[in-house]
Protein backbone atom coordinates (compact mmCIF):
# COMPACT_ATOMS: atom_id res chain seq x y z
CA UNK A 1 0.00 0.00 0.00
CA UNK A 2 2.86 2.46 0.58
CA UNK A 3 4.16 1.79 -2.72
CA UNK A 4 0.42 2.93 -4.28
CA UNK A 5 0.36 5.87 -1.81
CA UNK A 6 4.09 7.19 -2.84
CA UNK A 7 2.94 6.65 -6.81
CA UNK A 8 -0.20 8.62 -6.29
CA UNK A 9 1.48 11.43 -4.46
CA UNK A 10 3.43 11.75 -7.19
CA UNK A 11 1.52 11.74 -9.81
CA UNK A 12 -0.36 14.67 -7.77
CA UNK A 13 2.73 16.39 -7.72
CA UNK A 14 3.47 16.36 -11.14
CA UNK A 15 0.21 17.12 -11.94
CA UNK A 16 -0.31 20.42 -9.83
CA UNK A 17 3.10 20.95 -11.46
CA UNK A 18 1.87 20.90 -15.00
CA UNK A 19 -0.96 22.57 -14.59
CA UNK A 20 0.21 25.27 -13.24
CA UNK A 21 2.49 25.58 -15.98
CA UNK A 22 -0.53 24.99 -18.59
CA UNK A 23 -2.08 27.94 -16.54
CA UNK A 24 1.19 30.17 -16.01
CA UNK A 25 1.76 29.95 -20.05
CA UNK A 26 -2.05 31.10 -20.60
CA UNK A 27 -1.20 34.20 -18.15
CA UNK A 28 1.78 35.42 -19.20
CA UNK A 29 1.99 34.71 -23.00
CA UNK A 30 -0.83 33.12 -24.45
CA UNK A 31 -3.67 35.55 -23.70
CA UNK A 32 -1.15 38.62 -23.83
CA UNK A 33 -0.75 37.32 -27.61
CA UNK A 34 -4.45 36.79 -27.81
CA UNK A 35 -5.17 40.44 -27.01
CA UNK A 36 -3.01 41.80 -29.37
CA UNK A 37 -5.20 40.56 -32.18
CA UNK A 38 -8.05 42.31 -33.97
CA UNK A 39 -11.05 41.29 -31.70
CA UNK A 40 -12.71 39.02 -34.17
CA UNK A 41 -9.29 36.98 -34.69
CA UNK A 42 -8.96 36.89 -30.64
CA UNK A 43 -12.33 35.92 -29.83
CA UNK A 44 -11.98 32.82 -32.69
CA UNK A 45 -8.47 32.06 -31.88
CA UNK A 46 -9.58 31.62 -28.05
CA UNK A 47 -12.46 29.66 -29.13
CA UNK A 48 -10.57 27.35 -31.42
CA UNK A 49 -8.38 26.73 -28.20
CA UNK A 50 -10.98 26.00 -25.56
CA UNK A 51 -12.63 23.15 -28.18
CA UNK A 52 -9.04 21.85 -28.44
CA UNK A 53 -7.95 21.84 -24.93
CA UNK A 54 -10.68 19.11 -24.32
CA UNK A 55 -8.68 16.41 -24.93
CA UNK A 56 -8.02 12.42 -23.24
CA UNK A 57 -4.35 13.82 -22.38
CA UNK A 58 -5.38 17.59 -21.04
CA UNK A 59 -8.40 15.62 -19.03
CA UNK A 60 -6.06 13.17 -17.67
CA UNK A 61 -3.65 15.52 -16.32
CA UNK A 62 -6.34 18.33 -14.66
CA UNK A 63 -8.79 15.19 -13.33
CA UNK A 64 -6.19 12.93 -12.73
CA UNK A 65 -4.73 15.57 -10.61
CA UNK A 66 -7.80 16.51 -8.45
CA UNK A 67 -8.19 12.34 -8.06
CA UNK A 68 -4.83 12.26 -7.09
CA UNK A 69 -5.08 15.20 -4.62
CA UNK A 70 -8.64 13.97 -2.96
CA UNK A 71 -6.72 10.67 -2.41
CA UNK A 72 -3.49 12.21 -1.07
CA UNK A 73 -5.74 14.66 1.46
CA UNK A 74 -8.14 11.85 2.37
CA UNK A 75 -5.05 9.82 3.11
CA UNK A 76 -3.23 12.35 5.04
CA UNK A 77 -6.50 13.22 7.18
CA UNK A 78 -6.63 9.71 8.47
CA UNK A 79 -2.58 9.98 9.66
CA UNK A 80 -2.85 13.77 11.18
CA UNK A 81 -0.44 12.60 13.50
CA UNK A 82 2.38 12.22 10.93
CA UNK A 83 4.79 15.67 10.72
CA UNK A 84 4.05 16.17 6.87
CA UNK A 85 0.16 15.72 7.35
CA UNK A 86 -1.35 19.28 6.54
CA UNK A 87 1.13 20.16 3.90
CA UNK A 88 -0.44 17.41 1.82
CA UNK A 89 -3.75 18.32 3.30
CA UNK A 90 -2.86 22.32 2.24
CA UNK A 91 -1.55 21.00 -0.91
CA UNK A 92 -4.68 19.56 -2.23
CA UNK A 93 -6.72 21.97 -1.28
CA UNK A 94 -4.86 24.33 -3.04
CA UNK A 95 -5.58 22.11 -5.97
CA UNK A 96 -9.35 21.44 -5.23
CA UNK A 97 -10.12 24.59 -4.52
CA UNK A 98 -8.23 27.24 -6.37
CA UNK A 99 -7.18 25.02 -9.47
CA UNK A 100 -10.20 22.67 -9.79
CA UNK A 101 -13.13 24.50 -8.38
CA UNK A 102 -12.17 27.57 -9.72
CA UNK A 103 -11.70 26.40 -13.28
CA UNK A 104 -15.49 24.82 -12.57
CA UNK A 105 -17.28 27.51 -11.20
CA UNK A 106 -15.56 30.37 -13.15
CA UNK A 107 -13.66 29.90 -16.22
CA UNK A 108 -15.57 27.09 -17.84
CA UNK A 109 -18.60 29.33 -17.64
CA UNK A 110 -16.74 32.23 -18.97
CA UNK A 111 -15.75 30.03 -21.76
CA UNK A 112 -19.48 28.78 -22.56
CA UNK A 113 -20.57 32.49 -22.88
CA UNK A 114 -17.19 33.33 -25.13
CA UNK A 115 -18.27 29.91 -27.02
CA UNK A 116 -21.97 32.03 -28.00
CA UNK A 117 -20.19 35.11 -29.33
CA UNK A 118 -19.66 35.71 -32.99
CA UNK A 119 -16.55 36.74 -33.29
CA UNK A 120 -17.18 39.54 -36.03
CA UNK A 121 -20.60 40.86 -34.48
CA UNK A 122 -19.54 44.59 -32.80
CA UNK A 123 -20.92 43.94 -29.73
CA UNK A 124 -18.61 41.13 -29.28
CA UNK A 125 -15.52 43.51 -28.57
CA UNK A 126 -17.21 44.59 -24.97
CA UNK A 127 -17.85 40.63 -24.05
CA UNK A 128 -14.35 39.75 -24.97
CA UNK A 129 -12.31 43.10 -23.27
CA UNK A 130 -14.07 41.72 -20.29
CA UNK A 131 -13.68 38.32 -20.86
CA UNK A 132 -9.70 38.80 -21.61
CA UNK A 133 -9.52 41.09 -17.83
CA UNK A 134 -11.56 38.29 -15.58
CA UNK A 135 -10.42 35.26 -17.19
CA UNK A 136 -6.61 35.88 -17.20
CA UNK A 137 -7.36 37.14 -13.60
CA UNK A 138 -9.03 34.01 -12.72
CA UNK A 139 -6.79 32.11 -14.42
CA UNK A 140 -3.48 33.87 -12.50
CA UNK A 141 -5.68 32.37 -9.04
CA UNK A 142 -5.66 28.87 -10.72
CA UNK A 143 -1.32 29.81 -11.64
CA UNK A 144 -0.56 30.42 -7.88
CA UNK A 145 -2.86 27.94 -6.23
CA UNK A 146 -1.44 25.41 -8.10
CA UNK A 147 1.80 26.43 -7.84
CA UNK A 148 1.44 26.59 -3.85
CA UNK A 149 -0.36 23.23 -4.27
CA UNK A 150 3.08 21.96 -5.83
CA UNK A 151 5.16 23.53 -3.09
CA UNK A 152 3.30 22.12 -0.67
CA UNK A 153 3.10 18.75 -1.51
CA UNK A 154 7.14 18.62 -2.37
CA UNK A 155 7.94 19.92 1.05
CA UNK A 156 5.14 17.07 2.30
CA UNK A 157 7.37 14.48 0.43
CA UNK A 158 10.51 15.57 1.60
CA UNK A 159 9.50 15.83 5.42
């Protein structure tokens, strides 16, 4: 059993690890780029992503992840005792919460409405100015809660 335990930590680890890149690269490069286009070209080229990102390996990594963290908190709530406990219990929460419920409750539903838009129709240029400010800001929560999530997990590992 301590065999599956170790293999599913890690796999959490890497995975908060990932994703937080995935979400870090959004931030800081791929919506900067996306905002320098003409607003029809942004609001398709944004579109064309969030169909694509839907994919067995993307899915594998973000729910595999939040799998892996519910196991690795569940675990560690049963063994509070043990020094590393609530740095894996921090860890996936940071995950849960600011990574997976975040991306639920927030930016999926942002994406649905950004889905609806026609890129060339005028009014489209208020939805996505908006759109581009709360989603990248959303998205910079997901960045450091997953990023903490990593952090905190590692130190829980090394402990």
């Amino acid at each position: 059993m301590e065999n599956v335990k170790e293999a599913i930590t890690l796999f959490a680890i890497g995975g908060c690890g990932l994703m937080a890149g995935v979400f870090f690269t959004f931030s800081v490069a791929i919506m900067k780029a996306l905002s320098r286009l003409p607003v029809s070209e942004g609001i398709a080229a944004m579109q064309a992503i969030n169909v694509a990102i839907v994919n067995p390996l993307f899915l594998l990594v973000f729910l595999g992840t939040a799998a892996a963290t519910i196991f690795v908190v569940v675990e560690a709530l049963l063994h509070l005792q043990e020094p590393n406990a609530i740095y894996r219990v921090v860890g996936g929460a940071l995950y849960l919460i600011g990574s997976l419920l975040v991306t639920i409750v927030i930016n999926i539903p942002m994406n649905g409405a950004l889905a609806a838009a026609k890129p060339t129709d005028p009014t489209s240029s208020t939805l996505w100015a908006n759109y581009l400010n709360s989603w990248t800001a959303w998205n910079q929560v997901r960045a450091v809660a997953a990023i903490a999530a990593t952090l905190s997990l590692t130190i829980a590992r090394i402990f």
